[in-house]
C-alpha atoms as a PDB file:
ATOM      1  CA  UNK A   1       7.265  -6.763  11.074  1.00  0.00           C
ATOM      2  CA  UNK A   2       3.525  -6.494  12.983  1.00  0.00           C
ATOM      3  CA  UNK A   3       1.020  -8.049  12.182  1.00  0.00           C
ATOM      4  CA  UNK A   4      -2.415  -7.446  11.097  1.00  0.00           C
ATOM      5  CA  UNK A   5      -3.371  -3.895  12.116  1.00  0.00           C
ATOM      6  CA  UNK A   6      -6.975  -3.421  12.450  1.00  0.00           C
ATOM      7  CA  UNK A   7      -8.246  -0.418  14.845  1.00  0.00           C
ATOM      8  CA  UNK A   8     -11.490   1.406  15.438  1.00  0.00           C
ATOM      9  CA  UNK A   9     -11.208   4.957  13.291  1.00  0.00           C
ATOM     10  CA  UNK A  10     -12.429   6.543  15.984  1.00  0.00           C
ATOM     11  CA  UNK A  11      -9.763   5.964  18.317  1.00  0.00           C
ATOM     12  CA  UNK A  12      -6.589   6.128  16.529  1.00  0.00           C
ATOM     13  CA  UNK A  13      -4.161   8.499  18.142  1.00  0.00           C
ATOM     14  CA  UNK A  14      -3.809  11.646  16.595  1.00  0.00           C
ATOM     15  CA  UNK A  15      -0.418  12.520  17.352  1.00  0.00           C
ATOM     16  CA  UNK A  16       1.648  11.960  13.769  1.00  0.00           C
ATOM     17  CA  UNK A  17       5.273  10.770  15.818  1.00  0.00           C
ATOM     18  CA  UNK A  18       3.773   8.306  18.070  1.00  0.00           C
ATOM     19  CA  UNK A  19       3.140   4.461  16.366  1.00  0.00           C
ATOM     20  CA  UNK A  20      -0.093   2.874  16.062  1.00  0.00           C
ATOM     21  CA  UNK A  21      -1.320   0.153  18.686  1.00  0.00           C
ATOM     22  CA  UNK A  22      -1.963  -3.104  16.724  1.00  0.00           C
ATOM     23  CA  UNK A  23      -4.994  -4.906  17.658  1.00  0.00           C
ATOM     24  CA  UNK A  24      -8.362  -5.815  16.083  1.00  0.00           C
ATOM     25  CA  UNK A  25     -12.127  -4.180  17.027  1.00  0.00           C
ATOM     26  CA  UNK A  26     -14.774  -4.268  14.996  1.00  0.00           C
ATOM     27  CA  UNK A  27     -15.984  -1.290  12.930  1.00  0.00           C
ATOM     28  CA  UNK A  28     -19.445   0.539  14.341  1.00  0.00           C
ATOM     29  CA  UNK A  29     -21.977   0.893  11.168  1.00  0.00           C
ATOM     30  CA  UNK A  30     -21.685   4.772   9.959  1.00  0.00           C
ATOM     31  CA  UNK A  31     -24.932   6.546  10.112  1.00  0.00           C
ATOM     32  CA  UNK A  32     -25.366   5.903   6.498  1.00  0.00           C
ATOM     33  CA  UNK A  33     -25.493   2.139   7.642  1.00  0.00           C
ATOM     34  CA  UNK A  34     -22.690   1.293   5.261  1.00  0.00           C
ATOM     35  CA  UNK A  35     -19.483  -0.449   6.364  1.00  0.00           C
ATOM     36  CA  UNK A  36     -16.114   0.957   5.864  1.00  0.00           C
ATOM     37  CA  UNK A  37     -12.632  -0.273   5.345  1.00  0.00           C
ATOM     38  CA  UNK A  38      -9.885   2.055   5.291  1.00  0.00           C
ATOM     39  CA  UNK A  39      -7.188  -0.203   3.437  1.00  0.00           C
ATOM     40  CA  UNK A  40      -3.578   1.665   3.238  1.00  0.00           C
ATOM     41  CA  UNK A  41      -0.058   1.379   2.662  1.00  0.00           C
ATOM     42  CA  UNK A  42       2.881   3.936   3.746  1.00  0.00           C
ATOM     43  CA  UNK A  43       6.283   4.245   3.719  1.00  0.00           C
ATOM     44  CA  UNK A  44       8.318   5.982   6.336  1.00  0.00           C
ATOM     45  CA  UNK A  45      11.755   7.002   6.295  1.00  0.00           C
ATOM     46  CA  UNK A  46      13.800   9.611   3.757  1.00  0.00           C
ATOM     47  CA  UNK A  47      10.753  11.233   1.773  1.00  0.00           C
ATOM     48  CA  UNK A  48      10.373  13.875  -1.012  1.00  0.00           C
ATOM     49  CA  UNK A  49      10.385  17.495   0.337  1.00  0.00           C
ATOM     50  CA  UNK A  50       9.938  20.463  -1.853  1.00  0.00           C
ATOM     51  CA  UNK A  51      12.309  19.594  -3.990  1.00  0.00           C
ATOM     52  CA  UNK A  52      14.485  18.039  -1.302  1.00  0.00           C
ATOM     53  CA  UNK A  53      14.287  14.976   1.066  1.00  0.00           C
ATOM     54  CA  UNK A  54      13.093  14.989   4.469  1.00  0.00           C
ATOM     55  CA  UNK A  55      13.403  11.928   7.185  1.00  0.00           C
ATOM     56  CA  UNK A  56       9.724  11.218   8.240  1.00  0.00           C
ATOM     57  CA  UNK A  57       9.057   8.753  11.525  1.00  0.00           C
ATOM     58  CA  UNK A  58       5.536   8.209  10.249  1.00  0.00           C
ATOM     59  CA  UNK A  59       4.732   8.461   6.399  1.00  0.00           C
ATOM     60  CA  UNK A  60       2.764  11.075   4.777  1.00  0.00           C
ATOM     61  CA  UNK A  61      -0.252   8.367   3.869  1.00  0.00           C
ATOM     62  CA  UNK A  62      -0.153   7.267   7.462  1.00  0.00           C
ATOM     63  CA  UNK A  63      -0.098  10.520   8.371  1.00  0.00           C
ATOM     64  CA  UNK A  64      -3.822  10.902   6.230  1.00  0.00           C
ATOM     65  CA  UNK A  65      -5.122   7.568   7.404  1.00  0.00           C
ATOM     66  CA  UNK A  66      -5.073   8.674  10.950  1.00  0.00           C
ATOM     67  CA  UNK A  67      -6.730  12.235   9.898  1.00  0.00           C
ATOM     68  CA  UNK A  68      -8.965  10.579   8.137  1.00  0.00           C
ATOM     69  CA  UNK A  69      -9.823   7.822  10.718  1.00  0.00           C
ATOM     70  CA  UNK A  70     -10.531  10.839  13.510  1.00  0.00           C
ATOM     71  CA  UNK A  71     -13.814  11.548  11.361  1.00  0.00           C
ATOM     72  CA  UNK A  72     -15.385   8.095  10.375  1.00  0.00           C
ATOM     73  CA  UNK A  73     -16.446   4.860  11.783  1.00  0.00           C
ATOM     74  CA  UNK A  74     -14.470   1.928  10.237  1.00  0.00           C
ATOM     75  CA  UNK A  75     -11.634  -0.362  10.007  1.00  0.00           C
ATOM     76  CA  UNK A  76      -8.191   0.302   9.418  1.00  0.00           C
ATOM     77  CA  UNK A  77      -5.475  -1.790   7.808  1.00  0.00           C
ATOM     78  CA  UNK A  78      -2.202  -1.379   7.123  1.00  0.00           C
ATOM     79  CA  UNK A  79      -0.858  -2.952   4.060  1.00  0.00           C
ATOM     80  CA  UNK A  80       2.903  -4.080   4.903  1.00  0.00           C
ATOM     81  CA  UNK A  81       5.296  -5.207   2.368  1.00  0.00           C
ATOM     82  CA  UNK A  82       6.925  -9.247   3.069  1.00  0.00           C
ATOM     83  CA  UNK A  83      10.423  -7.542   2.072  1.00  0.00           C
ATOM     84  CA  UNK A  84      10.280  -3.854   3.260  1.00  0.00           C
ATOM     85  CA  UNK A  85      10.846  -1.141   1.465  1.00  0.00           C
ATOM     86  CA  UNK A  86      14.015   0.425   2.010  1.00  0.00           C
ATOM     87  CA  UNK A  87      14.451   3.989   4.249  1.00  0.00           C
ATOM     88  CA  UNK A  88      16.481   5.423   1.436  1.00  0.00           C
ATOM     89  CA  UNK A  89      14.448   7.407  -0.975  1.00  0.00           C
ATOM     90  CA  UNK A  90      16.782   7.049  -4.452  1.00  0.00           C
ATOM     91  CA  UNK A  91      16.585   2.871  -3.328  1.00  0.00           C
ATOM     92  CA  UNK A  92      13.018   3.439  -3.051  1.00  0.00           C
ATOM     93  CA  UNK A  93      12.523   5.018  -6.102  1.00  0.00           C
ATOM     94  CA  UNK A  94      15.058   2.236  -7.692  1.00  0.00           C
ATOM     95  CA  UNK A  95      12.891  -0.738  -6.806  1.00  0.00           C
ATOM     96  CA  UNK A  96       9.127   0.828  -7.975  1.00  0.00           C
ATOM     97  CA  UNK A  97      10.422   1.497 -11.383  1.00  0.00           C
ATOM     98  CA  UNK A  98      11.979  -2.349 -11.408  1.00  0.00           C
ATOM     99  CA  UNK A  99       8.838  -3.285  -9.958  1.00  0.00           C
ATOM    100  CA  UNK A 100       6.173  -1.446 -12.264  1.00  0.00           C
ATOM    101  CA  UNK A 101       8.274  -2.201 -15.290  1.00  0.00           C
ATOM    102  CA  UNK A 102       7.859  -5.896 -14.127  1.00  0.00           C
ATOM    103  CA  UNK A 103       4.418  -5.653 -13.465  1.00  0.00           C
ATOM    104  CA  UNK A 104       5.128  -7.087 -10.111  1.00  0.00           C
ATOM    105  CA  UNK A 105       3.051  -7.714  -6.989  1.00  0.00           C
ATOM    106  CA  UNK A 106       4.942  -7.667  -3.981  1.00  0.00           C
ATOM    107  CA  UNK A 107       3.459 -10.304  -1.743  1.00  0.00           C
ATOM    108  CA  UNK A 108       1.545  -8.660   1.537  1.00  0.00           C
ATOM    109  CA  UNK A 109       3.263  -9.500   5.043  1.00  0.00           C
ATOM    110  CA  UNK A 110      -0.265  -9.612   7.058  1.00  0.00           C
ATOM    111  CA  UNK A 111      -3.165 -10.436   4.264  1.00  0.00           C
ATOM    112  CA  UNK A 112      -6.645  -9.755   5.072  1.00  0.00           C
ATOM    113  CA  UNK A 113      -9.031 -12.512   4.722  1.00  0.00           C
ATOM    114  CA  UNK A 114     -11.642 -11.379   3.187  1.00  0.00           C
ATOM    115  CA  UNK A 115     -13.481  -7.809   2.776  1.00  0.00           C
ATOM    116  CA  UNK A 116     -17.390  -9.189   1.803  1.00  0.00           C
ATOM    117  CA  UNK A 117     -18.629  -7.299   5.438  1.00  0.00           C
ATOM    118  CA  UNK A 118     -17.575  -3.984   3.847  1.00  0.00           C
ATOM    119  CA  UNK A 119     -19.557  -1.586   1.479  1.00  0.00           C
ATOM    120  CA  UNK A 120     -16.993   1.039   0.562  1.00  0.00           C
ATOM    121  CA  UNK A 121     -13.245   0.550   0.607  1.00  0.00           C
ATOM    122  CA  UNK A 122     -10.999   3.461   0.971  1.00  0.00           C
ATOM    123  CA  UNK A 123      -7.398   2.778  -0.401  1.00  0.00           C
ATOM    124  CA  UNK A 124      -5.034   5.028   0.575  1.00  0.00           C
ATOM    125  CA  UNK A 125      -1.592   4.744  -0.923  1.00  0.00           C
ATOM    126  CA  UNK A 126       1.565   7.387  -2.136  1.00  0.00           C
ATOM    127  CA  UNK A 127       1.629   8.021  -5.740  1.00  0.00           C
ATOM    128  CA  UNK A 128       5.095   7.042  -6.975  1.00  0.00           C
ATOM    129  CA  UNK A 129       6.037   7.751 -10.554  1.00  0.00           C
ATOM    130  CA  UNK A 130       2.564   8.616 -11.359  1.00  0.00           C
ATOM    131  CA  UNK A 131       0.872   5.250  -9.860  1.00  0.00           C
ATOM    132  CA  UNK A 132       0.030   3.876  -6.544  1.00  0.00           C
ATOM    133  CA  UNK A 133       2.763   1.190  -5.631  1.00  0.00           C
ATOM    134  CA  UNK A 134       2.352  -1.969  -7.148  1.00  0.00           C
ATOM    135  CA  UNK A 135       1.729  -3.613  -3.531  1.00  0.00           C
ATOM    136  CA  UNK A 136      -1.695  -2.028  -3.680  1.00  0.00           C
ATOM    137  CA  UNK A 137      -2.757  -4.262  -7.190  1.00  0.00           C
ATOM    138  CA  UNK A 138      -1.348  -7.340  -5.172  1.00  0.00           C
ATOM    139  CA  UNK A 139      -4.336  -6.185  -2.120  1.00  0.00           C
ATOM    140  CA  UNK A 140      -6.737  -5.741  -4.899  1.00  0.00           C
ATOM    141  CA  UNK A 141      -6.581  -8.493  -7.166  1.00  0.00           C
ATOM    142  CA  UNK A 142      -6.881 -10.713  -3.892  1.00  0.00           C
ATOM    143  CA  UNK A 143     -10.542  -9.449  -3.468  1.00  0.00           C
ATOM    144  CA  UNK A 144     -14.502  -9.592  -5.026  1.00  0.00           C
ATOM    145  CA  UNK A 145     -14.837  -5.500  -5.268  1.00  0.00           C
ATOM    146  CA  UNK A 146     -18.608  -6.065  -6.817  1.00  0.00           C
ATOM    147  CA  UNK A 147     -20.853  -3.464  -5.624  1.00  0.00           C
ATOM    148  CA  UNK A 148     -18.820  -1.822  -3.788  1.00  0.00           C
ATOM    149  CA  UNK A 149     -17.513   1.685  -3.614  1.00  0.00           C
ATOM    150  CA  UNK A 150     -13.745   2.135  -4.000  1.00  0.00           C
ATOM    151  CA  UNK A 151     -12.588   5.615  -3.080  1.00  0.00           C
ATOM    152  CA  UNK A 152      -8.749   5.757  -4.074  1.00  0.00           C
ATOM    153  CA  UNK A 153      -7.037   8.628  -1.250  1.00  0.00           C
ATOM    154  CA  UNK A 154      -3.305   9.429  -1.958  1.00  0.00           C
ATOM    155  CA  UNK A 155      -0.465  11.779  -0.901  1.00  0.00           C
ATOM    156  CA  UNK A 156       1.686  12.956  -3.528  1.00  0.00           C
ATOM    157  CA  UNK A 157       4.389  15.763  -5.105  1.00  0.00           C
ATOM    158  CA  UNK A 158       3.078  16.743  -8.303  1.00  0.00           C
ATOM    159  CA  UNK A 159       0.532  13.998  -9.465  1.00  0.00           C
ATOM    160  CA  UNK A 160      -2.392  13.954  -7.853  1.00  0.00           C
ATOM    161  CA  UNK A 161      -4.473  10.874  -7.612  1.00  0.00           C
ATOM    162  CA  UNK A 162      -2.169   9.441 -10.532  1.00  0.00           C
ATOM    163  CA  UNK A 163      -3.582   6.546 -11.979  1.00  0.00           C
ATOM    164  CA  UNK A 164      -5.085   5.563  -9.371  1.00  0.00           C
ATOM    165  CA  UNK A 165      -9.105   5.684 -10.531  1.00  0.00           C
ATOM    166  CA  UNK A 166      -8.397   3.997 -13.867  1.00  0.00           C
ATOM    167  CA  UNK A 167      -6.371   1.025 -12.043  1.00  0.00           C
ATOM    168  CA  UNK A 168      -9.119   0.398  -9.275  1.00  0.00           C
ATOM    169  CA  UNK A 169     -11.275   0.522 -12.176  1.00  0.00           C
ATOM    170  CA  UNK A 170      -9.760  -2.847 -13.553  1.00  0.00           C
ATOM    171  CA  UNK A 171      -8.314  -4.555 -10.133  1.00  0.00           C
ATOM    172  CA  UNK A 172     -12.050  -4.121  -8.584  1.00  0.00           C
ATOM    173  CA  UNK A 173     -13.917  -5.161 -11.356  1.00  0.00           C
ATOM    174  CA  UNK A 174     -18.231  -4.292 -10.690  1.00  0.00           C
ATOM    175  CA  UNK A 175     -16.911  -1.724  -7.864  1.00  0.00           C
ATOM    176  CA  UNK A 176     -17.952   1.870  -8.482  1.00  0.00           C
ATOM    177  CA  UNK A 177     -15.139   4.106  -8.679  1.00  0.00           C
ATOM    178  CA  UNK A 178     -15.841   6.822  -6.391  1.00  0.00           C
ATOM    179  CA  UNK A 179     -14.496  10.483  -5.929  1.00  0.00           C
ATOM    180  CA  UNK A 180     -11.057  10.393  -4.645  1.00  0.00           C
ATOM    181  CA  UNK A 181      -8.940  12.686  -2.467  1.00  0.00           C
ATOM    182  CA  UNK A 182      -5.364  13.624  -2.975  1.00  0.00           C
ATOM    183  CA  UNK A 183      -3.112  15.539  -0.938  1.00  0.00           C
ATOM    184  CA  UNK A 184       0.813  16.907  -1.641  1.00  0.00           C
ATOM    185  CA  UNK A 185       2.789  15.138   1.163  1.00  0.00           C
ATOM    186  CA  UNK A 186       4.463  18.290   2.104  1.00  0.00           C
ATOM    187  CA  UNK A 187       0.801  19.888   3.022  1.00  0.00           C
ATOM    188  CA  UNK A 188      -0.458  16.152   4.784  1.00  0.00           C
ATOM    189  CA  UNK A 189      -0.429  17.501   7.996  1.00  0.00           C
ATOM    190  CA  UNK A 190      -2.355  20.941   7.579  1.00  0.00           C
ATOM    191  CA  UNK A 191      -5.140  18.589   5.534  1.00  0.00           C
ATOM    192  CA  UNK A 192      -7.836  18.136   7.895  1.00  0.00           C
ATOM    193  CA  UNK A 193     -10.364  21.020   7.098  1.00  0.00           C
ATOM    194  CA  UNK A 194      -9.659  19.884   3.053  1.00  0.00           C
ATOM    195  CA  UNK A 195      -9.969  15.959   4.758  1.00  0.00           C
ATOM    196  CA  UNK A 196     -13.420  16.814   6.662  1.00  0.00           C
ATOM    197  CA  UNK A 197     -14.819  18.192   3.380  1.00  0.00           C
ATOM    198  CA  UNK A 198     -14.075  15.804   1.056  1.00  0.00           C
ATOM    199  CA  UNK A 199     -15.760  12.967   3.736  1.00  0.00           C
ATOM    200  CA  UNK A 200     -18.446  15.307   3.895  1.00  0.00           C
ATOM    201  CA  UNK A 201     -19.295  15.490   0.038  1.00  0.00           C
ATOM    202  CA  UNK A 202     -18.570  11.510  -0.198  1.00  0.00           C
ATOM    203  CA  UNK A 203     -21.365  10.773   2.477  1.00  0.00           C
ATOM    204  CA  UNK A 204     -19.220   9.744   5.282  1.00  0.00           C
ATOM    205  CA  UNK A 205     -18.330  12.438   7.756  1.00  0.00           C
ATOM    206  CA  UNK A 206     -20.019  11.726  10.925  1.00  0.00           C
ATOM    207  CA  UNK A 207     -22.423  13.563  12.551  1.00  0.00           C
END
């Protein structure tokens, strides 16, 4: 298990099979002046494909942080599970429905200490069974969202952003909910034109 993964957008690697350096650098200010945190969690392994399953090295939200950190100035993190999620998809899907039918919060293997420097939070997540995993309400619920701007960016089959606007609604309580971009994980990787747009209309495309 790493550790806290914190990079500069600008210079994460753009290559989708090659793993991301850990390390810590602190964000440049956007040219809107406002801070950004680009907060995500992934799974790789056996995946949903088009009706089948595919083996991915790097998973499809990964995959869209990256893409989406090659446009914007801010600070990555990588939400990692304590106990990992497993590589098998039908195990996968086992343990979210336990795990949303308990209401759980799986504990976070490499917290972040606070977010107060930031003024929008991206939180990028899959949408499994119609919801972002319940790991991303334990990264919430740790944090004082007021007056910030939560944009909720997921990867999906079918569901779009789920529920994720109405549950950022109530986990960042005094945040404003802003407009959020979803992506089928089978089309992840062909994104970027639909990725630069939606930055563009949200105010935080540089340049």
């Amino acid at each position: 298990m790493t550790g806290v993964q914190i990079t500069g957008c600008s210079t994460s690697p753009s290559s989708d099979d090659t793993p991301e350096e850990a390390g810590e650098r602190p964000a440049a200010a956007p040219s809107s002046g406002k801070r950004v945190l680009l907060a995500y969690f992934s799974r790789p392994g056996e995946n949903y494909f088009n009706g089948g399953r595919t083996n991915l090295k790097v998973g499809n939200t990964e995959v869209l942080a990256r893409m989406i950190s090659e446009h914007i100035e801010c600070d990555v993190h990588r939400i990692e599970a304590v106990d990992p999620y497993p590589d098998g998809y039908d195990a996968t899907v086992a343990r979210n429905v336990r795990e949303q039918d308990a209401d759980a919060r799986p504990a976070i293997a490499n917290p972040l200490s606070e977010i107060d420097r930031y003024d929008v939070v991206l939180l990028g997540s899959p949408i499994w069974n119609v919801r972002a995993p319940m790991i991303m309400s334990t990264f919430t619920e740790r944090f004082d969202f007021q007056g910030k701007t939560v944009h909720p960016v997921t990867t999906h089959a079918m569901s779009g952003l789920g529920t994720t606007e109405r549950d950022y609604a109530a986990s960042c309580p005094g945040a404003t909910i802003g407009e959020g971009f979803a992506v089928r994980g089978e089309e992840v990787r062909k994104a970027d034109a639909d990725v630069q747009t939606w930055l563009r209309r949200i105010g935080a495309l540089r340049g």
